[in-house]
C-alpha atoms as a PDB file:
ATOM      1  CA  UNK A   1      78.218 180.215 113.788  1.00  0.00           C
ATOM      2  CA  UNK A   2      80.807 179.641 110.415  1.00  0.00           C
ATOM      3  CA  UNK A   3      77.394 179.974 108.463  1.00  0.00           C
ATOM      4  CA  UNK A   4      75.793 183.228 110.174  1.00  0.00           C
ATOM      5  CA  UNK A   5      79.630 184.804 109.724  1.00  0.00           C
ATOM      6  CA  UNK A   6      79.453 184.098 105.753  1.00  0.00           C
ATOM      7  CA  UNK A   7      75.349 185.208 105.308  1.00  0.00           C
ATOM      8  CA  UNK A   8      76.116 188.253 106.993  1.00  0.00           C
ATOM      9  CA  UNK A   9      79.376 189.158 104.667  1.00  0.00           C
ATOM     10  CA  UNK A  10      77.514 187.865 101.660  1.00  0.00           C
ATOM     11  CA  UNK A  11      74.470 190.304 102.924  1.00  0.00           C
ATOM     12  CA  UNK A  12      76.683 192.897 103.417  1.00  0.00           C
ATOM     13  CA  UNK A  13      79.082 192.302 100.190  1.00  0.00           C
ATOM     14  CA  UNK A  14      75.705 192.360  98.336  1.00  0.00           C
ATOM     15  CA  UNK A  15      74.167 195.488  99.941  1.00  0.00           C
ATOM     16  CA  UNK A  16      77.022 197.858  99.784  1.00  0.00           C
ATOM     17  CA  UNK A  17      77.634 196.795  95.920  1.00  0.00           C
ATOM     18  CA  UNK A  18      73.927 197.248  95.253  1.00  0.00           C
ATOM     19  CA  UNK A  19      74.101 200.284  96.915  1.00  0.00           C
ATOM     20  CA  UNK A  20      77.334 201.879  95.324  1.00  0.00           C
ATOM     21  CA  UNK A  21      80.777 200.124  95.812  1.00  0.00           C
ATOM     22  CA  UNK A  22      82.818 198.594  98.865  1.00  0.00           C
ATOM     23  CA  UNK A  23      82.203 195.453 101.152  1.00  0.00           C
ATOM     24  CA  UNK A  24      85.029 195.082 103.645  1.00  0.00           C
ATOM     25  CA  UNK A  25      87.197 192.083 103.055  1.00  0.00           C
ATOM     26  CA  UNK A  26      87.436 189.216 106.490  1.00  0.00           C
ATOM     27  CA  UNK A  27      90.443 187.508 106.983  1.00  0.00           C
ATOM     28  CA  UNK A  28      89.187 184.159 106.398  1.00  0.00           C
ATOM     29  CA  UNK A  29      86.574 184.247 103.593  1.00  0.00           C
ATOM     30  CA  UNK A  30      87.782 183.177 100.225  1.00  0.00           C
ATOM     31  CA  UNK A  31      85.943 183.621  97.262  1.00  0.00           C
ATOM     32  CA  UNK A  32      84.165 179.935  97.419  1.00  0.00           C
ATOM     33  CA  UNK A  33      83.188 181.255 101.130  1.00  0.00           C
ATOM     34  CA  UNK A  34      85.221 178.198 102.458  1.00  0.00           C
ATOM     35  CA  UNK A  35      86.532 179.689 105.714  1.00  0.00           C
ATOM     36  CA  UNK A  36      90.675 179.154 106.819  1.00  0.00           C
ATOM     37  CA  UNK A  37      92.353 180.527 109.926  1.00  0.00           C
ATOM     38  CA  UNK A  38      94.650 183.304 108.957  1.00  0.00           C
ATOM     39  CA  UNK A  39      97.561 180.100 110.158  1.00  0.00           C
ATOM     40  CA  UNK A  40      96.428 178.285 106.660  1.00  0.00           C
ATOM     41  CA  UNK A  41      96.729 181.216 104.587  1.00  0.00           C
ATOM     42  CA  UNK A  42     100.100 180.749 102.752  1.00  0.00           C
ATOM     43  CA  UNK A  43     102.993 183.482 103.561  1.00  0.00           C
ATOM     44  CA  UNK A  44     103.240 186.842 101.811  1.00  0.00           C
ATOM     45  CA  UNK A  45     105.026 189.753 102.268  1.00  0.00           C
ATOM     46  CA  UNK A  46     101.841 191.684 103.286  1.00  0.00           C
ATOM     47  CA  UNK A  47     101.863 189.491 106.533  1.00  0.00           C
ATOM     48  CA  UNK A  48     104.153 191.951 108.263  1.00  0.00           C
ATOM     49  CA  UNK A  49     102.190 193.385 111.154  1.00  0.00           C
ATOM     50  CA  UNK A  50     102.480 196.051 113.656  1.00  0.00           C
ATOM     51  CA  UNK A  51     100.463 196.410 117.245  1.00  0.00           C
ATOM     52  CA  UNK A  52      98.696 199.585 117.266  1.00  0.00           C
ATOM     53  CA  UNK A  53      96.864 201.469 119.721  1.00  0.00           C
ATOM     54  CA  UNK A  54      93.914 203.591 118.807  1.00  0.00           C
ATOM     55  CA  UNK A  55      92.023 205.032 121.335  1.00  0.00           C
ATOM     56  CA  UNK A  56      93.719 203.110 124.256  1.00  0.00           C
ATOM     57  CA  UNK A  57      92.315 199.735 121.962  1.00  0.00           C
ATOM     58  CA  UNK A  58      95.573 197.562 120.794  1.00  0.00           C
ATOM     59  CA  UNK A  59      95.185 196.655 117.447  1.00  0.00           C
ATOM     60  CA  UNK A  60      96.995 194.247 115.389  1.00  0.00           C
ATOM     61  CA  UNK A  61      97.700 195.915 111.617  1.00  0.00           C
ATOM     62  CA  UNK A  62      99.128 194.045 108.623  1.00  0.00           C
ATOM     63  CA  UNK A  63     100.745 195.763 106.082  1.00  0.00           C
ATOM     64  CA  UNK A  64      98.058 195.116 103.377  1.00  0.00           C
ATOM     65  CA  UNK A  65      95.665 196.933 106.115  1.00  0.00           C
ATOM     66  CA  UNK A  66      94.139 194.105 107.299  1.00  0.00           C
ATOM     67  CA  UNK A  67      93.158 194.076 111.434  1.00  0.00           C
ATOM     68  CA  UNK A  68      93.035 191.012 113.169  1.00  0.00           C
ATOM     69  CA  UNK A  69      90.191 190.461 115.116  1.00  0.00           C
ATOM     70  CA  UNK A  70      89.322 192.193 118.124  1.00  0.00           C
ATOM     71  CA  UNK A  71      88.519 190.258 121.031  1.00  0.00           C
ATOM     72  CA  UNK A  72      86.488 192.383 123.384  1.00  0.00           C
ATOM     73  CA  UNK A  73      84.816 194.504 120.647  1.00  0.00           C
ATOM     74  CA  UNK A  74      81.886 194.208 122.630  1.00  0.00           C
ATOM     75  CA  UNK A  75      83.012 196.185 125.458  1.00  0.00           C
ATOM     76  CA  UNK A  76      84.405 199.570 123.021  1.00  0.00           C
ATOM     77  CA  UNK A  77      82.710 202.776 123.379  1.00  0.00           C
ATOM     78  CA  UNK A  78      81.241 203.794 120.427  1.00  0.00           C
ATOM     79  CA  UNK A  79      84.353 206.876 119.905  1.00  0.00           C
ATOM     80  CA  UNK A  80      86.742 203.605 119.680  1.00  0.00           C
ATOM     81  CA  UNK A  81      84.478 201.517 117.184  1.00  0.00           C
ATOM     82  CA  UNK A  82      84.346 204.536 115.157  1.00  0.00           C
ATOM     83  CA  UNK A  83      88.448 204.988 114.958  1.00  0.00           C
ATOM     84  CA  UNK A  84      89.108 201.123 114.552  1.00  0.00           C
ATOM     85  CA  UNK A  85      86.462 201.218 111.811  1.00  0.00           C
ATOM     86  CA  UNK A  86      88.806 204.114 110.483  1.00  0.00           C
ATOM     87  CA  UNK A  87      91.588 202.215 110.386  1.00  0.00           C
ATOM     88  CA  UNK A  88      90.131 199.317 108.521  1.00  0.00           C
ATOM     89  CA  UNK A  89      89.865 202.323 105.570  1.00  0.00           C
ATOM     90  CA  UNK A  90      85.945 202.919 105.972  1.00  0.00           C
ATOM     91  CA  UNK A  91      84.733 206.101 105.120  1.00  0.00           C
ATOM     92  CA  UNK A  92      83.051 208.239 108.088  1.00  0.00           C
ATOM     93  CA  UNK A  93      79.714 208.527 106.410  1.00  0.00           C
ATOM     94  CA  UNK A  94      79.756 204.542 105.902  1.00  0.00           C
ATOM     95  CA  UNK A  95      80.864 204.414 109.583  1.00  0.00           C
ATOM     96  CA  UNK A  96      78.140 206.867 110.769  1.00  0.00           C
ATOM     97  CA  UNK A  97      75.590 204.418 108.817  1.00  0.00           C
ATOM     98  CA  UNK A  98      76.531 201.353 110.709  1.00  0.00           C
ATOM     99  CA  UNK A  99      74.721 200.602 113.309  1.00  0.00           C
ATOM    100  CA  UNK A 100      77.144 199.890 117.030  1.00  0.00           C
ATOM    101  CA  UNK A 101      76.069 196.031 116.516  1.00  0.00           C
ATOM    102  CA  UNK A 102      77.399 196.443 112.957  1.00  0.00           C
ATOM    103  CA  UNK A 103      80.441 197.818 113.870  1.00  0.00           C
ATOM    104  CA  UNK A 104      81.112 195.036 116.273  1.00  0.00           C
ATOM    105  CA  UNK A 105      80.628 192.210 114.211  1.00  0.00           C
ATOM    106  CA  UNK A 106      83.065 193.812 111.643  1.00  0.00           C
ATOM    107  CA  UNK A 107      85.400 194.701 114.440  1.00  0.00           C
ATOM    108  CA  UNK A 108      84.942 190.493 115.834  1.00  0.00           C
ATOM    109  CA  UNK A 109      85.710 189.510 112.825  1.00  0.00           C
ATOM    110  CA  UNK A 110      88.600 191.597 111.419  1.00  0.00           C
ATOM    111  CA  UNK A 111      89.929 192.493 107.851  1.00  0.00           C
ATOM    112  CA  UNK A 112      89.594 195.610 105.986  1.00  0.00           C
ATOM    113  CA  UNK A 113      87.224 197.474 103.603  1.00  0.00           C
ATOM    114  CA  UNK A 114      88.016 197.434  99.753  1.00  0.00           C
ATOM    115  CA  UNK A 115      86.535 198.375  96.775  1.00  0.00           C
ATOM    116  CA  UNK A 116      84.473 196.168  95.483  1.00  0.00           C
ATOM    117  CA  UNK A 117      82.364 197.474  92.644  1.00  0.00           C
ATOM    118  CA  UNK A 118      83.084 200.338  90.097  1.00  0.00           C
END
């Protein structure tokens, strides 16, 4: 499963800079595509969180805008994917492009979208 995880964000890191500029950053990818729990990722001061809830979903935020991973993404309505998606800084158009098995994966897997290419 690690290796179908790290094709898709390569895939998707390489379709959206293609395309025009932002892949969405997963809490543990590194740049060599070595994966580490979020545990093994040394201490910062953007590893202050807060629980959310958006859209009756709770929703674990780190200060840096990062959201853990959502457990039971598979059971959101398509109105909460959207607004989680929101939170993770995506754009509605790229939102309204994913498709809801998109959107899930993303949500599974956590992080946050950033800019990638100028």
């Amino acid at each position: 499963m690690g290796i179908k995880k790290n094709v898709l964000a390569i895939a998707l890191t390489l379709c959206l800079c293609m395309s025009g500029s932002t892949v969405f950053a997963e809490e543990n990818v590194k740049a060599s595509l070595d994966t580490a729990p979020l545990s093994q990722v040394s201490s910062t001061s953007s590893d202050a969180k807060e629980q959310k809830q958006i859209e009756g979903v709770n929703v674990v935020k780190y200060q840096d805008g990062r959201i853990e991973p959502i457990q039971n993404a598979n059971n959101l309505t398509s109105s909460q994917l959207n607004s989680v998606l929101r939170e993770m800084k995506f754009t509605a158009k790229e939102v309204n492009a994913f498709s809801d098995n998109l959107k899930r994966e993303i949500l599974a897997a956590g992080g946050v979208k950033v800019d990638y290419c100028q």
